[in-house]
PDB file of N, CA and C in Angstrom:
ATOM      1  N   UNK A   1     165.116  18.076 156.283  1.00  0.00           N
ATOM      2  CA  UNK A   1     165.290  18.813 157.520  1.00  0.00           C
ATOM      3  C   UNK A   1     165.390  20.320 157.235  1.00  0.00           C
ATOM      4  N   UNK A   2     165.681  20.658 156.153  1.00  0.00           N
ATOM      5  CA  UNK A   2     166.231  21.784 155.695  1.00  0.00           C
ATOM      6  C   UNK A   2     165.269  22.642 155.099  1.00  0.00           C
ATOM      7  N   UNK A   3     163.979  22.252 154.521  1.00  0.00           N
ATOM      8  CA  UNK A   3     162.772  22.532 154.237  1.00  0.00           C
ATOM      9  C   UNK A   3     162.255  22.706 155.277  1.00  0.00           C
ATOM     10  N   UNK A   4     161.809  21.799 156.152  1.00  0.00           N
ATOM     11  CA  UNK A   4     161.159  21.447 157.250  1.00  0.00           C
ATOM     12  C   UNK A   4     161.423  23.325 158.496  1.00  0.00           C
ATOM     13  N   UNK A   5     162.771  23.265 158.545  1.00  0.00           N
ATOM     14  CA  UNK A   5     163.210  24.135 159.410  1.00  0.00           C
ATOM     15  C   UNK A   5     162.560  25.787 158.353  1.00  0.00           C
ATOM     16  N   UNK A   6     162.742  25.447 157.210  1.00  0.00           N
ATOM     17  CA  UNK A   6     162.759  27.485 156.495  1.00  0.00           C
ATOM     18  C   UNK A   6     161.091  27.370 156.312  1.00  0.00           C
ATOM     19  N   UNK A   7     160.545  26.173 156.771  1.00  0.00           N
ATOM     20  CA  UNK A   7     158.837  26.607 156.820  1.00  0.00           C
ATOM     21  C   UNK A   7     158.784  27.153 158.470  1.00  0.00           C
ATOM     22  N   UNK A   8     159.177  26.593 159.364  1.00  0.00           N
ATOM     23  CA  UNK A   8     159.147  26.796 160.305  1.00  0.00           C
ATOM     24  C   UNK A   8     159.565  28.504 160.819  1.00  0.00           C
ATOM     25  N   UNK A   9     160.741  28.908 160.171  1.00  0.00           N
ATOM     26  CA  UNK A   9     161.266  29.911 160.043  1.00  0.00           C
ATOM     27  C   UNK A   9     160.333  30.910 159.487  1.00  0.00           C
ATOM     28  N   UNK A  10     159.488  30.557 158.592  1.00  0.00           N
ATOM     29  CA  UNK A  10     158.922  31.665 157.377  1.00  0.00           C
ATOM     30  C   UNK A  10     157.460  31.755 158.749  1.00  0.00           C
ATOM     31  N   UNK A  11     156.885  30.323 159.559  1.00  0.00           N
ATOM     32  CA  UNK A  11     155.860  30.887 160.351  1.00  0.00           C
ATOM     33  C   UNK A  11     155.826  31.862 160.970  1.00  0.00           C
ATOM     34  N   UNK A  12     157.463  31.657 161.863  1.00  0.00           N
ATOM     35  CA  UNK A  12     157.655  32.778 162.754  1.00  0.00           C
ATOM     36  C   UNK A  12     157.841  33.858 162.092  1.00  0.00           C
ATOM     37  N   UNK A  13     158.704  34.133 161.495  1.00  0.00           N
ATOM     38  CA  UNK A  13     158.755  36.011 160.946  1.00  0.00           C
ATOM     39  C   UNK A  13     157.276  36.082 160.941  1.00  0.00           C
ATOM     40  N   UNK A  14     156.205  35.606 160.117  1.00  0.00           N
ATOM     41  CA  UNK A  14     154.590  35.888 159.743  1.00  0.00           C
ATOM     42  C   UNK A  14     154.532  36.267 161.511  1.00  0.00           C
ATOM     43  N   UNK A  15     154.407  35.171 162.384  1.00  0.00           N
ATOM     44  CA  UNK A  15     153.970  35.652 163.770  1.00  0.00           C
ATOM     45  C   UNK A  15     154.496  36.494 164.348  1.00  0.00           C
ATOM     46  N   UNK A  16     155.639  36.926 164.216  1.00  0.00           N
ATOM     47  CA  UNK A  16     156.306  37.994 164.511  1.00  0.00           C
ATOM     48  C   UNK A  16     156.186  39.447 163.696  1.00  0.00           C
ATOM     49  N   UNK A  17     155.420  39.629 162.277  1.00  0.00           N
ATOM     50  CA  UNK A  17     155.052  40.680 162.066  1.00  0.00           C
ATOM     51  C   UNK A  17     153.777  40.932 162.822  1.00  0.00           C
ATOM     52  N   UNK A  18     152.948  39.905 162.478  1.00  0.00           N
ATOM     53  CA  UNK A  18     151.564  39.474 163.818  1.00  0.00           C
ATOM     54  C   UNK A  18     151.501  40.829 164.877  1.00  0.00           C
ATOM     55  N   UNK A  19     152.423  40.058 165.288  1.00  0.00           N
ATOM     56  CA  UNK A  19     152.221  40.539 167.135  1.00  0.00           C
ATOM     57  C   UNK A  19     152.654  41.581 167.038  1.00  0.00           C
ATOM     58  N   UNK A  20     153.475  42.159 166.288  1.00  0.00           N
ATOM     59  CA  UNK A  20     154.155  43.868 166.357  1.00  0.00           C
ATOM     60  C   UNK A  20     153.286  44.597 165.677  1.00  0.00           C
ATOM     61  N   UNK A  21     152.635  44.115 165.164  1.00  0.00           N
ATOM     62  CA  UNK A  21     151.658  45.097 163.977  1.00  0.00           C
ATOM     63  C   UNK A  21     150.187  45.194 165.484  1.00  0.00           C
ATOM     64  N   UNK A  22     150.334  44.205 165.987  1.00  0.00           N
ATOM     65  CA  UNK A  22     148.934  44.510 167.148  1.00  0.00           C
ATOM     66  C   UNK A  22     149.242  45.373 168.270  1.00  0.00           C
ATOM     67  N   UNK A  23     150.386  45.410 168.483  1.00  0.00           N
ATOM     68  CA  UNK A  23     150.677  46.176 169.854  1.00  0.00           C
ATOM     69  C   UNK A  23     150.372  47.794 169.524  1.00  0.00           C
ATOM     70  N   UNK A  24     149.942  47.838 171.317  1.00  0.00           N
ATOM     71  CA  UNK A  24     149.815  49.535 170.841  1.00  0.00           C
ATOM     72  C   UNK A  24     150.866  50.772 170.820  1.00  0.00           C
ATOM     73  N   UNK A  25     150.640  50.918 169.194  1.00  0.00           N
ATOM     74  CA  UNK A  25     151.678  52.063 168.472  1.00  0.00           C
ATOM     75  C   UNK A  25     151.437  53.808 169.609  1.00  0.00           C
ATOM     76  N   UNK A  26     152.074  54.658 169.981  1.00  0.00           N
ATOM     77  CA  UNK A  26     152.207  55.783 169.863  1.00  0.00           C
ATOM     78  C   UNK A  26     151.578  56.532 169.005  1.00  0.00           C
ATOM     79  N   UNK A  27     152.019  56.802 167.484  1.00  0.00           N
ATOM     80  CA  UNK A  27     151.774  57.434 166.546  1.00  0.00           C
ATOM     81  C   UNK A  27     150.612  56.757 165.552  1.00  0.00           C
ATOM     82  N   UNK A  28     149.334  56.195 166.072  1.00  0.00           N
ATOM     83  CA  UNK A  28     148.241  55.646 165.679  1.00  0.00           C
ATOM     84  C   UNK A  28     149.439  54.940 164.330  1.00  0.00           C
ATOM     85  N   UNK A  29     149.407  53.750 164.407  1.00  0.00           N
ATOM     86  CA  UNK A  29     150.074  52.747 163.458  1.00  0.00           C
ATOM     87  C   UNK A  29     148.592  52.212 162.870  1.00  0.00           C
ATOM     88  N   UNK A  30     149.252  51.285 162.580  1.00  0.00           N
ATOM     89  CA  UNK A  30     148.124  50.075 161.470  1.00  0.00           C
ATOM     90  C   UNK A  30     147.270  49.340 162.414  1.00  0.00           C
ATOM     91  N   UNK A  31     147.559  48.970 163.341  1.00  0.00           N
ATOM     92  CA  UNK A  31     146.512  48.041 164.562  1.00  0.00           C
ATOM     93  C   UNK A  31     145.260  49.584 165.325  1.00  0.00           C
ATOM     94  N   UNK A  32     145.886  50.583 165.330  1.00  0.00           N
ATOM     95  CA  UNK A  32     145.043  51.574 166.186  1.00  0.00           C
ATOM     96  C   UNK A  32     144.003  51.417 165.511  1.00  0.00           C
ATOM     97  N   UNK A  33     144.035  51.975 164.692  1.00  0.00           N
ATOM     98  CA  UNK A  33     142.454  52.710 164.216  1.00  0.00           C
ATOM     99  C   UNK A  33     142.082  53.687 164.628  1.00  0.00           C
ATOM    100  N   UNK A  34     142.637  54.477 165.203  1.00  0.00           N
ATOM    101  CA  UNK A  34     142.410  55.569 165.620  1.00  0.00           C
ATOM    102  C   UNK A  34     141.837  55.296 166.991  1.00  0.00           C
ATOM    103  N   UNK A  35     141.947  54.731 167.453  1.00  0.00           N
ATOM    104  CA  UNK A  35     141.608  54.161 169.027  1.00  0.00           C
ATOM    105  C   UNK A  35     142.831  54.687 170.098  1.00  0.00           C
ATOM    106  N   UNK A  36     143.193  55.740 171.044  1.00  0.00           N
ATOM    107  CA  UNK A  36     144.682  55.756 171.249  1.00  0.00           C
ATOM    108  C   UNK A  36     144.839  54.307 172.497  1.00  0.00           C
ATOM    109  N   UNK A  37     143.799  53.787 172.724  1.00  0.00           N
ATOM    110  CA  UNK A  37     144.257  52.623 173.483  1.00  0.00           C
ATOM    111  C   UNK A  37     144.917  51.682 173.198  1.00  0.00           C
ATOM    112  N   UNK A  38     144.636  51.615 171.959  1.00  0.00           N
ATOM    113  CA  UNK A  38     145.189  50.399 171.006  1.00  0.00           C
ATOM    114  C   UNK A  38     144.049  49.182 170.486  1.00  0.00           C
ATOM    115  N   UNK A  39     144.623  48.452 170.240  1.00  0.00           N
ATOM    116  CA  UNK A  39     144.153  46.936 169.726  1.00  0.00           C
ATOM    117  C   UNK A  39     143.296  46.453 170.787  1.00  0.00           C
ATOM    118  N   UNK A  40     144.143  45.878 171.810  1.00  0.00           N
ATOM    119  CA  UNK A  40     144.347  45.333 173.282  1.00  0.00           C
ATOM    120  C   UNK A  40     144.455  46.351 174.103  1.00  0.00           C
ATOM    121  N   UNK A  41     143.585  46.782 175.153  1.00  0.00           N
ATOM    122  CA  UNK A  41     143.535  47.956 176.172  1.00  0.00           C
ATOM    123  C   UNK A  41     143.721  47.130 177.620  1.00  0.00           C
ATOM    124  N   UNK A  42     144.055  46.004 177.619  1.00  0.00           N
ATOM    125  CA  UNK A  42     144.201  45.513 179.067  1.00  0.00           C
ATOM    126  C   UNK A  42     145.514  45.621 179.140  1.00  0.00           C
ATOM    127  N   UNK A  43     145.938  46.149 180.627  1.00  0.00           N
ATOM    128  CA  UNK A  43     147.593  45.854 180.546  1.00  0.00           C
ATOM    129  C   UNK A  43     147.711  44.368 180.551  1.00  0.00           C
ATOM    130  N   UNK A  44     147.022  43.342 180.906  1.00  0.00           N
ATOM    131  CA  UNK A  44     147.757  42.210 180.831  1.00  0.00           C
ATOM    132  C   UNK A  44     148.003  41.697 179.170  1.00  0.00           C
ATOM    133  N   UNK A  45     146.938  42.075 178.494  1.00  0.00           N
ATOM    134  CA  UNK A  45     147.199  41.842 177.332  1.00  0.00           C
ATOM    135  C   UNK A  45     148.681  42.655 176.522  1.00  0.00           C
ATOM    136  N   UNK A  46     149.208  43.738 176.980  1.00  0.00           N
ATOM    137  CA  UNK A  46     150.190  44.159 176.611  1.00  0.00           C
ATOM    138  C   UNK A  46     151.091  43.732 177.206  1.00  0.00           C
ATOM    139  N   UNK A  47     151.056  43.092 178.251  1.00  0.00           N
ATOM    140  CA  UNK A  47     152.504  42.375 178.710  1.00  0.00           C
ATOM    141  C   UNK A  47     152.643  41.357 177.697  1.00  0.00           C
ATOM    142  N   UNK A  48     151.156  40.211 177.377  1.00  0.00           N
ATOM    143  CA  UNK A  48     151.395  39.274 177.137  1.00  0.00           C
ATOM    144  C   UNK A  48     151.981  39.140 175.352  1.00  0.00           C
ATOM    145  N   UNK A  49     151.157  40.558 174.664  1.00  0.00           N
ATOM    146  CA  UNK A  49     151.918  40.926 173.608  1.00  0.00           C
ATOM    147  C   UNK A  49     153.791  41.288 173.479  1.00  0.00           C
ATOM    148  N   UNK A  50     154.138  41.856 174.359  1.00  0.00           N
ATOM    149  CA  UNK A  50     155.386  42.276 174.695  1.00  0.00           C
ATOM    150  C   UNK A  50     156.431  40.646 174.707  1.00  0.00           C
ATOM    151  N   UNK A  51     155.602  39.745 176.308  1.00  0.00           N
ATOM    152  CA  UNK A  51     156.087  38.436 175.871  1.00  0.00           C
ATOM    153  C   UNK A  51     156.684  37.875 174.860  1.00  0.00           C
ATOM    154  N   UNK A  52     155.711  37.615 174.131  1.00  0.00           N
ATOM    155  CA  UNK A  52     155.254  36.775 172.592  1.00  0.00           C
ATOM    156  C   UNK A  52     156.212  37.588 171.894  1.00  0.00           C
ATOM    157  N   UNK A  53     155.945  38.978 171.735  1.00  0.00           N
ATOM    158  CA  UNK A  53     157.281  39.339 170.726  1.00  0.00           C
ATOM    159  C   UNK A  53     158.800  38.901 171.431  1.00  0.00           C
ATOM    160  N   UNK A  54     159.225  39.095 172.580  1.00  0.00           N
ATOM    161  CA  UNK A  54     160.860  38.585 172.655  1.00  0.00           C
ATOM    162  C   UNK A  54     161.162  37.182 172.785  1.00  0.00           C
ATOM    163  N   UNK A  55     159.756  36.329 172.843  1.00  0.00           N
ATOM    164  CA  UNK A  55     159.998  34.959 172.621  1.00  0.00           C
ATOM    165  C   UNK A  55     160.126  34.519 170.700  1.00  0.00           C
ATOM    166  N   UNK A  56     158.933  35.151 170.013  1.00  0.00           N
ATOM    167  CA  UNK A  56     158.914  34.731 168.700  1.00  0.00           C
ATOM    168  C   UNK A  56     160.729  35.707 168.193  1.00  0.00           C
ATOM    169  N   UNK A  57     160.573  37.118 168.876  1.00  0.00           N
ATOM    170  CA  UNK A  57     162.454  37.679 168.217  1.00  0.00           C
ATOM    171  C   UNK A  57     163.356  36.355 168.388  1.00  0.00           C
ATOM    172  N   UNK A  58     163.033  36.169 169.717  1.00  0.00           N
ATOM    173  CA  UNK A  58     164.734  35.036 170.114  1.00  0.00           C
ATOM    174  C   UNK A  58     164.633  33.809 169.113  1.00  0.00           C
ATOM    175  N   UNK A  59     163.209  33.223 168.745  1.00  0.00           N
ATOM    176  CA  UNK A  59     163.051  32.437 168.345  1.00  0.00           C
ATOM    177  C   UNK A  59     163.741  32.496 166.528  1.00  0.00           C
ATOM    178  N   UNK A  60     163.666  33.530 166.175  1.00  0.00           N
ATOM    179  CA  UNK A  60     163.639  34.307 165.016  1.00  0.00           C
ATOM    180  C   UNK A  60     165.359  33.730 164.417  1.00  0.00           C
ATOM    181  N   UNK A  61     165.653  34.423 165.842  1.00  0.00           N
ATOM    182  CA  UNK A  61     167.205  34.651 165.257  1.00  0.00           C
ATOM    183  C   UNK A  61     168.312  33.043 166.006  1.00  0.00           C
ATOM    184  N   UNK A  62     167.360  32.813 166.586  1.00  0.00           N
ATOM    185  CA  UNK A  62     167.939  31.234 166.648  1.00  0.00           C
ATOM    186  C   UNK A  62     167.903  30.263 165.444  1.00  0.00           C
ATOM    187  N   UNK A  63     166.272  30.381 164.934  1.00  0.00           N
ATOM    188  CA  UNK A  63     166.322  29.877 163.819  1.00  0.00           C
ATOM    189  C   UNK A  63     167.319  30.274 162.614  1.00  0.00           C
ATOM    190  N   UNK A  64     167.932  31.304 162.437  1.00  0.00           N
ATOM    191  CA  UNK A  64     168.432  32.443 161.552  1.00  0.00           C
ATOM    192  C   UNK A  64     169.574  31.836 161.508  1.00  0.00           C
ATOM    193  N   UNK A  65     169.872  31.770 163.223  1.00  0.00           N
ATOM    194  CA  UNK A  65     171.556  31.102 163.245  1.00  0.00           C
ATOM    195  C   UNK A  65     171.764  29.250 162.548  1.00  0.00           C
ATOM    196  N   UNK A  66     170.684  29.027 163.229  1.00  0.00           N
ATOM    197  CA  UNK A  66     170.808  27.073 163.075  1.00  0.00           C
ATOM    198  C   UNK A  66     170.716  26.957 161.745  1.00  0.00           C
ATOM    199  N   UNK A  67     169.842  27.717 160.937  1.00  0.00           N
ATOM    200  CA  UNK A  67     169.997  27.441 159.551  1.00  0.00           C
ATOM    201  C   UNK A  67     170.969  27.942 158.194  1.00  0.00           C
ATOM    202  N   UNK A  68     171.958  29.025 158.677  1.00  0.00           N
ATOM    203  CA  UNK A  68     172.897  29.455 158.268  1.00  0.00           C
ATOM    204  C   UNK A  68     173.878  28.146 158.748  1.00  0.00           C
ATOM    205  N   UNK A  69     173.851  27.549 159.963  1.00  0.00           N
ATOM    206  CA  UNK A  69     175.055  26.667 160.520  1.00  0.00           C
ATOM    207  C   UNK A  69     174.740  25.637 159.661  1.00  0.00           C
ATOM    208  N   UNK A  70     173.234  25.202 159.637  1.00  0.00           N
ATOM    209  CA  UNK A  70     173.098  23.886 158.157  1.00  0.00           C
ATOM    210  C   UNK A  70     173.309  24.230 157.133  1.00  0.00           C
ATOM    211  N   UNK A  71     173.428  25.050 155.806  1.00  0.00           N
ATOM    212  CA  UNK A  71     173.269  25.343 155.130  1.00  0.00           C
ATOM    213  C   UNK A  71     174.848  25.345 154.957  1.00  0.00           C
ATOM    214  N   UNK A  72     175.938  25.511 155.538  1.00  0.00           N
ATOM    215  CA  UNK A  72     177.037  25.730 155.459  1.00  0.00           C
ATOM    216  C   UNK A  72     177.575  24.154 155.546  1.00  0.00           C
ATOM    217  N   UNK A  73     177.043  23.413 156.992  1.00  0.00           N
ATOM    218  CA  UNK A  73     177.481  22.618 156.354  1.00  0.00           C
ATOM    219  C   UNK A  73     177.245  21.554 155.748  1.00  0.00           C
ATOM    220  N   UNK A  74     175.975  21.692 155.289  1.00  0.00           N
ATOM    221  CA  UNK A  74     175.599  20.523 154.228  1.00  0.00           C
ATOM    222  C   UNK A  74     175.702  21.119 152.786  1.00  0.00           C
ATOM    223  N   UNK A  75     176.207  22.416 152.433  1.00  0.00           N
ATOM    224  CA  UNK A  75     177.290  22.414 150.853  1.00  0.00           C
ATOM    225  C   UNK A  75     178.483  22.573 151.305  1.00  0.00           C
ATOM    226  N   UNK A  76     179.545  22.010 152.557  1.00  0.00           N
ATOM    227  CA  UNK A  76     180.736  21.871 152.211  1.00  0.00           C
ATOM    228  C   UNK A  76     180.968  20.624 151.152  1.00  0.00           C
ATOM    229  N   UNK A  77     182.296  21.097 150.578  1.00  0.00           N
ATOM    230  CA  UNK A  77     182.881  19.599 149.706  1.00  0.00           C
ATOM    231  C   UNK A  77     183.336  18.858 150.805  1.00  0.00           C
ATOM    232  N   UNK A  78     183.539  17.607 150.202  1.00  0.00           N
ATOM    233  CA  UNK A  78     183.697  16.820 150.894  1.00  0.00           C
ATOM    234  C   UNK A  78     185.282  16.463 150.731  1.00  0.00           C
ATOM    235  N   UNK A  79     186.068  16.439 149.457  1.00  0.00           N
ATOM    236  CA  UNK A  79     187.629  16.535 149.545  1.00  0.00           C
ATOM    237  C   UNK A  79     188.389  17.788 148.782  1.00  0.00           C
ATOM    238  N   UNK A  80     189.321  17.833 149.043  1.00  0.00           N
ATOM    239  CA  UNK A  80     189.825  18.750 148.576  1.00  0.00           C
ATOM    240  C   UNK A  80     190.345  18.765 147.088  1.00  0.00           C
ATOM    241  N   UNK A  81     189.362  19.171 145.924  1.00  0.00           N
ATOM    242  CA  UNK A  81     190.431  19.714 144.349  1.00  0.00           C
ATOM    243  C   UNK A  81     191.880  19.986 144.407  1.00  0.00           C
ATOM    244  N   UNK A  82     192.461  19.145 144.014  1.00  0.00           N
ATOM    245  CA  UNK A  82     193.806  19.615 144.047  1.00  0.00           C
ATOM    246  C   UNK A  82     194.177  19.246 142.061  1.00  0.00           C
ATOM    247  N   UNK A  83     193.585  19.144 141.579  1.00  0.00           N
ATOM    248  CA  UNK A  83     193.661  19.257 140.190  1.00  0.00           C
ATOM    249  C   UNK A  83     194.424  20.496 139.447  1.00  0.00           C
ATOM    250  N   UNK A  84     194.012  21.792 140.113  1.00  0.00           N
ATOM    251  CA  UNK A  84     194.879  23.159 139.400  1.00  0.00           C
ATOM    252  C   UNK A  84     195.677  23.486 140.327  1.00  0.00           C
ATOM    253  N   UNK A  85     196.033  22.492 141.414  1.00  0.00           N
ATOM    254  CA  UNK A  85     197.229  22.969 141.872  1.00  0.00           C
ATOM    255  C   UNK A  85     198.580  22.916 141.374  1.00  0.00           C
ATOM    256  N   UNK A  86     199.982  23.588 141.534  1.00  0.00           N
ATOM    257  CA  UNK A  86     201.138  23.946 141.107  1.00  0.00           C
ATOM    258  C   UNK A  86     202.192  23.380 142.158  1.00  0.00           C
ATOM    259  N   UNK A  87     202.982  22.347 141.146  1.00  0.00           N
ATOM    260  CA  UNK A  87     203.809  21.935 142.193  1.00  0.00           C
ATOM    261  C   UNK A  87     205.434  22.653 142.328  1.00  0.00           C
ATOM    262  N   UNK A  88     205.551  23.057 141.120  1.00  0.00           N
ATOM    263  CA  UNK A  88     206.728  24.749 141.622  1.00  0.00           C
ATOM    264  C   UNK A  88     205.740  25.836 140.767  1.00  0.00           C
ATOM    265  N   UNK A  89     207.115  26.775 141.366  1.00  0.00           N
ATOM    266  CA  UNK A  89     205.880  28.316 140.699  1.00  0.00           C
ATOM    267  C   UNK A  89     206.952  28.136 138.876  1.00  0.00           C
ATOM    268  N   UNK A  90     205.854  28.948 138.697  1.00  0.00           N
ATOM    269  CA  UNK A  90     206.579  29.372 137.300  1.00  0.00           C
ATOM    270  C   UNK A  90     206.952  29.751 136.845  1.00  0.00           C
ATOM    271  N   UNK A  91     207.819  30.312 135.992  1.00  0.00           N
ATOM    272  CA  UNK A  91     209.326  31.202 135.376  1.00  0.00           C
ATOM    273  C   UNK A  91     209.290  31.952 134.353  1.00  0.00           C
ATOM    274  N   UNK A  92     209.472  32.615 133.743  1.00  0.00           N
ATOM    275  CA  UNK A  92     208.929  33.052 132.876  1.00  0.00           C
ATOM    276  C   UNK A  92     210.654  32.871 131.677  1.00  0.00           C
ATOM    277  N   UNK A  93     210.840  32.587 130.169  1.00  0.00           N
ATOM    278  CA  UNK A  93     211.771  32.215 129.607  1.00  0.00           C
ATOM    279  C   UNK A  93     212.446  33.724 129.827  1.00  0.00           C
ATOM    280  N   UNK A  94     214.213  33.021 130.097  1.00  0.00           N
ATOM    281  CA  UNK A  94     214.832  34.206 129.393  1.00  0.00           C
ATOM    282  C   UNK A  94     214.551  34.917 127.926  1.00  0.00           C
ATOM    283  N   UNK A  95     214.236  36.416 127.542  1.00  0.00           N
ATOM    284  CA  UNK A  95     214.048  36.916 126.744  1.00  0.00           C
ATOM    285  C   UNK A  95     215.580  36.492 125.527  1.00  0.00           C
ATOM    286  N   UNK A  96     215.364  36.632 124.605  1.00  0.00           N
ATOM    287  CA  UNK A  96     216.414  35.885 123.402  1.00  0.00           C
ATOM    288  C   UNK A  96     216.863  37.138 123.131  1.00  0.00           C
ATOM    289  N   UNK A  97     218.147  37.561 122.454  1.00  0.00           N
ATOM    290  CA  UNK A  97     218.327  39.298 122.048  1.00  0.00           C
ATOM    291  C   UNK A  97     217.639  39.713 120.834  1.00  0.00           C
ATOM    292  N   UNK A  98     217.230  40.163 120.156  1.00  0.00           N
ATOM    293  CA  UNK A  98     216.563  40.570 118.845  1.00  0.00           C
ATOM    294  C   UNK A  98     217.947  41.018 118.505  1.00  0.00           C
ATOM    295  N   UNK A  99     217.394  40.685 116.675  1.00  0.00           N
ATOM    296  CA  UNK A  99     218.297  41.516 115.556  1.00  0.00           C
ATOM    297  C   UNK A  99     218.395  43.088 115.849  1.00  0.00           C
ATOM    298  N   UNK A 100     219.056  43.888 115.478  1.00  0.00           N
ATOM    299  CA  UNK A 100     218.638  45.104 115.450  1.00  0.00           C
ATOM    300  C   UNK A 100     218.006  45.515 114.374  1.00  0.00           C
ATOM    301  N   UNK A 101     216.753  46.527 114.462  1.00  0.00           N
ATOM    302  CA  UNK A 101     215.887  46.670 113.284  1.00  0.00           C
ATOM    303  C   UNK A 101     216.499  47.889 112.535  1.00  0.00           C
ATOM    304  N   UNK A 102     216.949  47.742 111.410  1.00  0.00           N
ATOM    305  CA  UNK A 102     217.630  49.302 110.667  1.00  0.00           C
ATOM    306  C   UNK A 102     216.219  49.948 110.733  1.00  0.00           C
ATOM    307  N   UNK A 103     216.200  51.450 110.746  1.00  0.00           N
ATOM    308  CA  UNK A 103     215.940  52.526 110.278  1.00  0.00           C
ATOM    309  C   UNK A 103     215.186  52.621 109.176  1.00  0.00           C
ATOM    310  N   UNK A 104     213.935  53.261 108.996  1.00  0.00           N
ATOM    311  CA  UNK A 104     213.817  53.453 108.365  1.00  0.00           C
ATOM    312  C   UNK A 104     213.892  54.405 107.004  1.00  0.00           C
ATOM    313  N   UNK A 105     213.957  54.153 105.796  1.00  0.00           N
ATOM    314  CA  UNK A 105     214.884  55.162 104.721  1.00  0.00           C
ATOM    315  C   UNK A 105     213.441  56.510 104.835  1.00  0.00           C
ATOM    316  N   UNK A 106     214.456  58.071 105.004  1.00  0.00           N
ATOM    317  CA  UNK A 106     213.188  59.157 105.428  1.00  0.00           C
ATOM    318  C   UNK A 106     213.585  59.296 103.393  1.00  0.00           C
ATOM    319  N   UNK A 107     212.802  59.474 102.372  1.00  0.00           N
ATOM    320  CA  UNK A 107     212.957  59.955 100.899  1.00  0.00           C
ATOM    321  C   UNK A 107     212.716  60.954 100.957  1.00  0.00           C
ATOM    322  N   UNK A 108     211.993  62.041 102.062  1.00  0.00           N
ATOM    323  CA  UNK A 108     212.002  63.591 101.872  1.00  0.00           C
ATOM    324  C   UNK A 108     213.138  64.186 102.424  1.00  0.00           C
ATOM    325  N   UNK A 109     214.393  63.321 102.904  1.00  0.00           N
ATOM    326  CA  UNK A 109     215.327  63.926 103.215  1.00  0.00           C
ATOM    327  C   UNK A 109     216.269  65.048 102.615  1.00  0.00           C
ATOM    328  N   UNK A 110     216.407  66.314 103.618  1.00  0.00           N
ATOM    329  CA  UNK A 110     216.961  67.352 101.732  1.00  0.00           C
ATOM    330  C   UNK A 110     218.636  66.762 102.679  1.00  0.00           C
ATOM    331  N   UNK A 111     219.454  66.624 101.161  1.00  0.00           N
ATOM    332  CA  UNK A 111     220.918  66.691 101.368  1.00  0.00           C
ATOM    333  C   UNK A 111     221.210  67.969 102.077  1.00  0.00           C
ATOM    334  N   UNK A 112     222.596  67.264 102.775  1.00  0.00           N
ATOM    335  CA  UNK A 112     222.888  68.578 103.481  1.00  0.00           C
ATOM    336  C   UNK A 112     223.989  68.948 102.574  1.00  0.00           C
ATOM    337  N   UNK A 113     224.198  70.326 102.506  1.00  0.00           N
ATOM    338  CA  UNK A 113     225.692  71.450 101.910  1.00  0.00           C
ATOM    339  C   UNK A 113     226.825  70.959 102.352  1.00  0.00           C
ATOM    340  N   UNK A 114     227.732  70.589 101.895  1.00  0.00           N
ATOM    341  CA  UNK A 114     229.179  70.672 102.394  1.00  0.00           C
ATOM    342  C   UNK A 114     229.980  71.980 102.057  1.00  0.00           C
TER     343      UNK A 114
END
């Protein structure tokens, strides 16, 4: 189902670059040719382009949604790991006192004068 739907998905974006790449651009785009009418010079044909694009958009992002909603939940787990869970927290040991460490002997020490 999950294949089935991201072919379906991958048609539309293709038909949906389609139809936007044909409509007529302003700024002579990729469909003009230097034509300023466009591609399609009938207004009905530009409605019916206009159509087709907010049906293949809606279509776009419906698909976008339904397959993010499968995809989520056909890799949920199915129970819950409770293997590294902690059943109290943990403590850390009282520290022990250390010896005290003598000093070390300085041998360039000069005697002092009495």
């Amino acid at each position: 189902m999950l294949t089935f739907l991201l072919v379906v998905h991958a048609l539309v974006a293709a038909a949906l670059v389609a139809v936007i790449l044909m409509q007529r651009s302003e700024g002579g785009g990729l469909a003009s040719s230097g034509n300023p009418a466009g591609l399609m010079s009938a207004r009905g044909a530009a409605d019916f382009l206009t159509r087709t694009t907010a049906i293949l958009a809606t279509l776009f992002v419906a698909l976008s949604i339904g397959l993010a909603a499968l995809a989520t939940m056909s890799r949920s787990p199915t129970k819950i790991d409770t293997s590294l869970s902690r059943s109290a927290p943990v403590t850390a040991p009282a520290p022990t006192p250390a010896a005290p460490v003598p000093a070390p002997a300085d041998n360039n020490a000069v005697p002092l004068a009495h």
